[in-house]
Protein backbone atom coordinates (compact mmCIF):
# COMPACT_ATOMS: atom_id res chain seq x y z
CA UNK A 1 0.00 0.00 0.00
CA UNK A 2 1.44 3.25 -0.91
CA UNK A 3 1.08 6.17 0.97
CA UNK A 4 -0.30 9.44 0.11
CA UNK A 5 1.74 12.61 -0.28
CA UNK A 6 -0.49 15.23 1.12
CA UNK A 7 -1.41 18.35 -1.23
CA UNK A 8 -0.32 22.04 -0.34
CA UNK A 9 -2.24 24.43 0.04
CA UNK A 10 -1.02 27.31 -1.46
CA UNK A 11 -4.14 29.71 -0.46
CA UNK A 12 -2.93 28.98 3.24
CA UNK A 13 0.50 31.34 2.12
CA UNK A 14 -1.89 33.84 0.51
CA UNK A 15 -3.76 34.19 3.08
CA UNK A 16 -0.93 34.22 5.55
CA UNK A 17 0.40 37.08 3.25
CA UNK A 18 -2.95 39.00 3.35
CA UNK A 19 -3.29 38.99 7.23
CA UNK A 20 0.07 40.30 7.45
CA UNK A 21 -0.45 43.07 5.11
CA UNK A 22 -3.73 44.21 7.03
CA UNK A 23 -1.59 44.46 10.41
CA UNK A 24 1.24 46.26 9.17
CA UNK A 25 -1.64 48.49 7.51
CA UNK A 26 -3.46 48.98 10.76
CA UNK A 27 0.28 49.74 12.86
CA UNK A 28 1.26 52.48 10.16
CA UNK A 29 -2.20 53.84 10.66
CA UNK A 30 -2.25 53.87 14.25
CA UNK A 31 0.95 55.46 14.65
CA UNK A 32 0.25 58.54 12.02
CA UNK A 33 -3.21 59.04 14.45
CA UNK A 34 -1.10 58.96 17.21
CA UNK A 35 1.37 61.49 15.53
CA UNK A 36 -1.32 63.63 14.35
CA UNK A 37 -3.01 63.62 17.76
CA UNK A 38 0.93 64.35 19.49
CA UNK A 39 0.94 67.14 16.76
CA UNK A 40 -2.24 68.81 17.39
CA UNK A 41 -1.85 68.24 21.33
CA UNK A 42 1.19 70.40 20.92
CA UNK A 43 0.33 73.12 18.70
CA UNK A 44 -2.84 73.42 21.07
CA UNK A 45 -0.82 74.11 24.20
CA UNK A 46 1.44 76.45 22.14
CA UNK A 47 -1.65 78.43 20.40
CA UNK A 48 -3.23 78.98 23.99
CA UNK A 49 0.06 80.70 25.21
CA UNK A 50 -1.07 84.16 25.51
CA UNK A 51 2.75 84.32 23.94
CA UNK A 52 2.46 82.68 20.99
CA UNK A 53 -1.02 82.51 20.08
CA UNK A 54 -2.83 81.35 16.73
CA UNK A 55 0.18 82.71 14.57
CA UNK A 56 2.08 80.10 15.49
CA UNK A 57 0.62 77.59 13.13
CA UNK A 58 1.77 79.35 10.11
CA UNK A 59 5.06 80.08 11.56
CA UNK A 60 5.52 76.12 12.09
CA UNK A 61 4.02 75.42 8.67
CA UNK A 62 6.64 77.80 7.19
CA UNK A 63 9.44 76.10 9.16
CA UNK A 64 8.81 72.84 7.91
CA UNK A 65 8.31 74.04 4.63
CA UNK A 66 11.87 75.40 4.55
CA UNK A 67 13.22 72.57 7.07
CA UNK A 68 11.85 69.63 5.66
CA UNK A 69 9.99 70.28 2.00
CA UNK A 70 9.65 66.29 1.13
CA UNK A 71 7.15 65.98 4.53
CA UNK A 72 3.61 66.38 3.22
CA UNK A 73 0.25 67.21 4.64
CA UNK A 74 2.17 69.58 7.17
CA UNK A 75 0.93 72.63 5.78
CA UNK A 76 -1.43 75.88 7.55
CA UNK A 77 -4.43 73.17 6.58
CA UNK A 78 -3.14 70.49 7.68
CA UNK A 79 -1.57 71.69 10.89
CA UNK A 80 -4.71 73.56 11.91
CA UNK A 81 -6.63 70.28 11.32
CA UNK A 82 -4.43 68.34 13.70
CA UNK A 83 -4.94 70.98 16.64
CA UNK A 84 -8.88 70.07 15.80
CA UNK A 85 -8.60 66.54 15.79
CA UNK A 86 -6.79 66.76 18.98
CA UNK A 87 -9.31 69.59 20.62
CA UNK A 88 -12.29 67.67 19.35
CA UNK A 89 -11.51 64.21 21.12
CA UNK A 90 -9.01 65.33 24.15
CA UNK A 91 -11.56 65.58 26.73
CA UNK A 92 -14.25 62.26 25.55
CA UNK A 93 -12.75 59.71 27.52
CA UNK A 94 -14.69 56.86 25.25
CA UNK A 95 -13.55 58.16 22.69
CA UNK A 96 -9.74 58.76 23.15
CA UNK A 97 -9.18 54.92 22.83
CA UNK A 98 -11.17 54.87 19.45
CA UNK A 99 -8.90 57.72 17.37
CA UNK A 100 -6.37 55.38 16.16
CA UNK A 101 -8.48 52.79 14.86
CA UNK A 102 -9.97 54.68 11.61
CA UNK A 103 -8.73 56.34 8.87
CA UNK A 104 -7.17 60.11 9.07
CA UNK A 105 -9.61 60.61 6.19
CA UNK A 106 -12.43 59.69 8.02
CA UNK A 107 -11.36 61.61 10.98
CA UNK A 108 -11.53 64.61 9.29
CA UNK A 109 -14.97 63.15 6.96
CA UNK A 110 -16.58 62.99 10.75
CA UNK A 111 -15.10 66.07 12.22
CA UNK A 112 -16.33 68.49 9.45
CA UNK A 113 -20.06 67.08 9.44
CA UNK A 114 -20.97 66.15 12.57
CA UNK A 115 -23.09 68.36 15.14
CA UNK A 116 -22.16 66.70 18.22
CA UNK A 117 -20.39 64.08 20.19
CA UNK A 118 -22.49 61.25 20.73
CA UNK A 119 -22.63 61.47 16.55
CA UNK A 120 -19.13 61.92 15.83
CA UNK A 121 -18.53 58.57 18.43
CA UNK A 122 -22.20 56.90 16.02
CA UNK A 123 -19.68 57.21 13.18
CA UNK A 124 -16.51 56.49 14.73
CA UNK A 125 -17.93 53.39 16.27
CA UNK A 126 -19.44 52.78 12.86
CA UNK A 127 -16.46 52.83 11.15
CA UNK A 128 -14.73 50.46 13.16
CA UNK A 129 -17.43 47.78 13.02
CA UNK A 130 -17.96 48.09 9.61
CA UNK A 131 -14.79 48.68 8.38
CA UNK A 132 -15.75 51.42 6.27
CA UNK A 133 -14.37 53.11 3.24
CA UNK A 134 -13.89 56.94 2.94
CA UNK A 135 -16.74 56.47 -0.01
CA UNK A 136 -19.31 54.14 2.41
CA UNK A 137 -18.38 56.99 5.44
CA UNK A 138 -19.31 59.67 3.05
CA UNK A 139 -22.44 57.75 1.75
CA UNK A 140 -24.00 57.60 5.85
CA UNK A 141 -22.78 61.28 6.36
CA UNK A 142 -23.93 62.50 3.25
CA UNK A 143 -28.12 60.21 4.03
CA UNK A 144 -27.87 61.51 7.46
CA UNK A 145 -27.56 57.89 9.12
CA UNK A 146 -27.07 59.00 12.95
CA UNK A 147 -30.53 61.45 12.59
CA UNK A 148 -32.41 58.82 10.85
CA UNK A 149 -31.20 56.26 13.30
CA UNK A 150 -32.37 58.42 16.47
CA UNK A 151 -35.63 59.13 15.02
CA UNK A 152 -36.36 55.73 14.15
CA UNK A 153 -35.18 54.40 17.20
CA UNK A 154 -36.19 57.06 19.75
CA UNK A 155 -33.22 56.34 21.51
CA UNK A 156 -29.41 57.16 21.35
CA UNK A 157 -27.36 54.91 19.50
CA UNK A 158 -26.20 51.42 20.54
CA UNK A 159 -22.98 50.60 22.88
CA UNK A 160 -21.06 48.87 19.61
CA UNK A 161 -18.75 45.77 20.35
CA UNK A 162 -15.31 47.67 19.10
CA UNK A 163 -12.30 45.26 18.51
């Protein structure tokens, strides 16, 4: 009797490849939150110096400019958005834990249209559990998901499982 060689399987490497991919995808993300969050946290202390004040977001724009030309998204726009992001979540102590978990863009997708925090933390939650797109994000902001989900409801959103 002769025995049997058993087959590879070569999806098993694939997928071993994919699930690698997706980590080292979610570590580069969490760590540019994290910077943008260290970012904003500083330039916030710094702009409510009654020494420096607001004009010292263009001032650090312009130095990195000069400094450092190949580092993008460290512009006025982008600098002032990462004192935001940093203001806007400092002091929600649910959702602090949550910031590094989604996208940059959909940071800034939630930021600019929602009206308060129980529906920036809908979306954020949202995002996590759904793993959504910047496109599927903009799709819920854009039909008004959180309002139609409280008025349907007549209740505040559900405590979501996050992982």
């Amino acid at each position: 009797m002769s025995e049997m060689t058993p087959t590879p399987d070569f999806n098993r490497v694939i997928a071993i490849i994919e699930n690698s991919r997706t980590r080292a995808l979610k570590a580069v993300n969490s760590e540019l939150i994290q910077m943008y969050w260290d970012v904003g946290e500083y330039l916030s202390v710094l702009c409510t110096s009654s020494f420096f004040g607001e004009k010292i977001i263009d001032e650090m724009a312009a130095f990195i400019a000069k400094n450092n030309p190949g580092v993008k998204g460290f512009n006025r726009r982008g600098l002032y958005r990462m004192r935001q992001f940093y203001e806007t979540y400092k002091d929600d102590t649910f959702v602090s834990p949550l910031v590094t978990q989604i996208s940059w863009t959909n940071h800034l997708l939630i930021m600019s249209k929602s009206k308060s925090p129980e529906e920036r933390r809908f979306y954020m939650e949202l995002c996590i559990r759904e793993r959504y797109s910047k496109r599927e994000l903009e799709r819920q902001l854009d039909s008004s998901y959180f309002e139609r989900y409280v008025l349907s409801s007549g209740k505040q959103p559900p405590e979501f499982v996050t992982r």
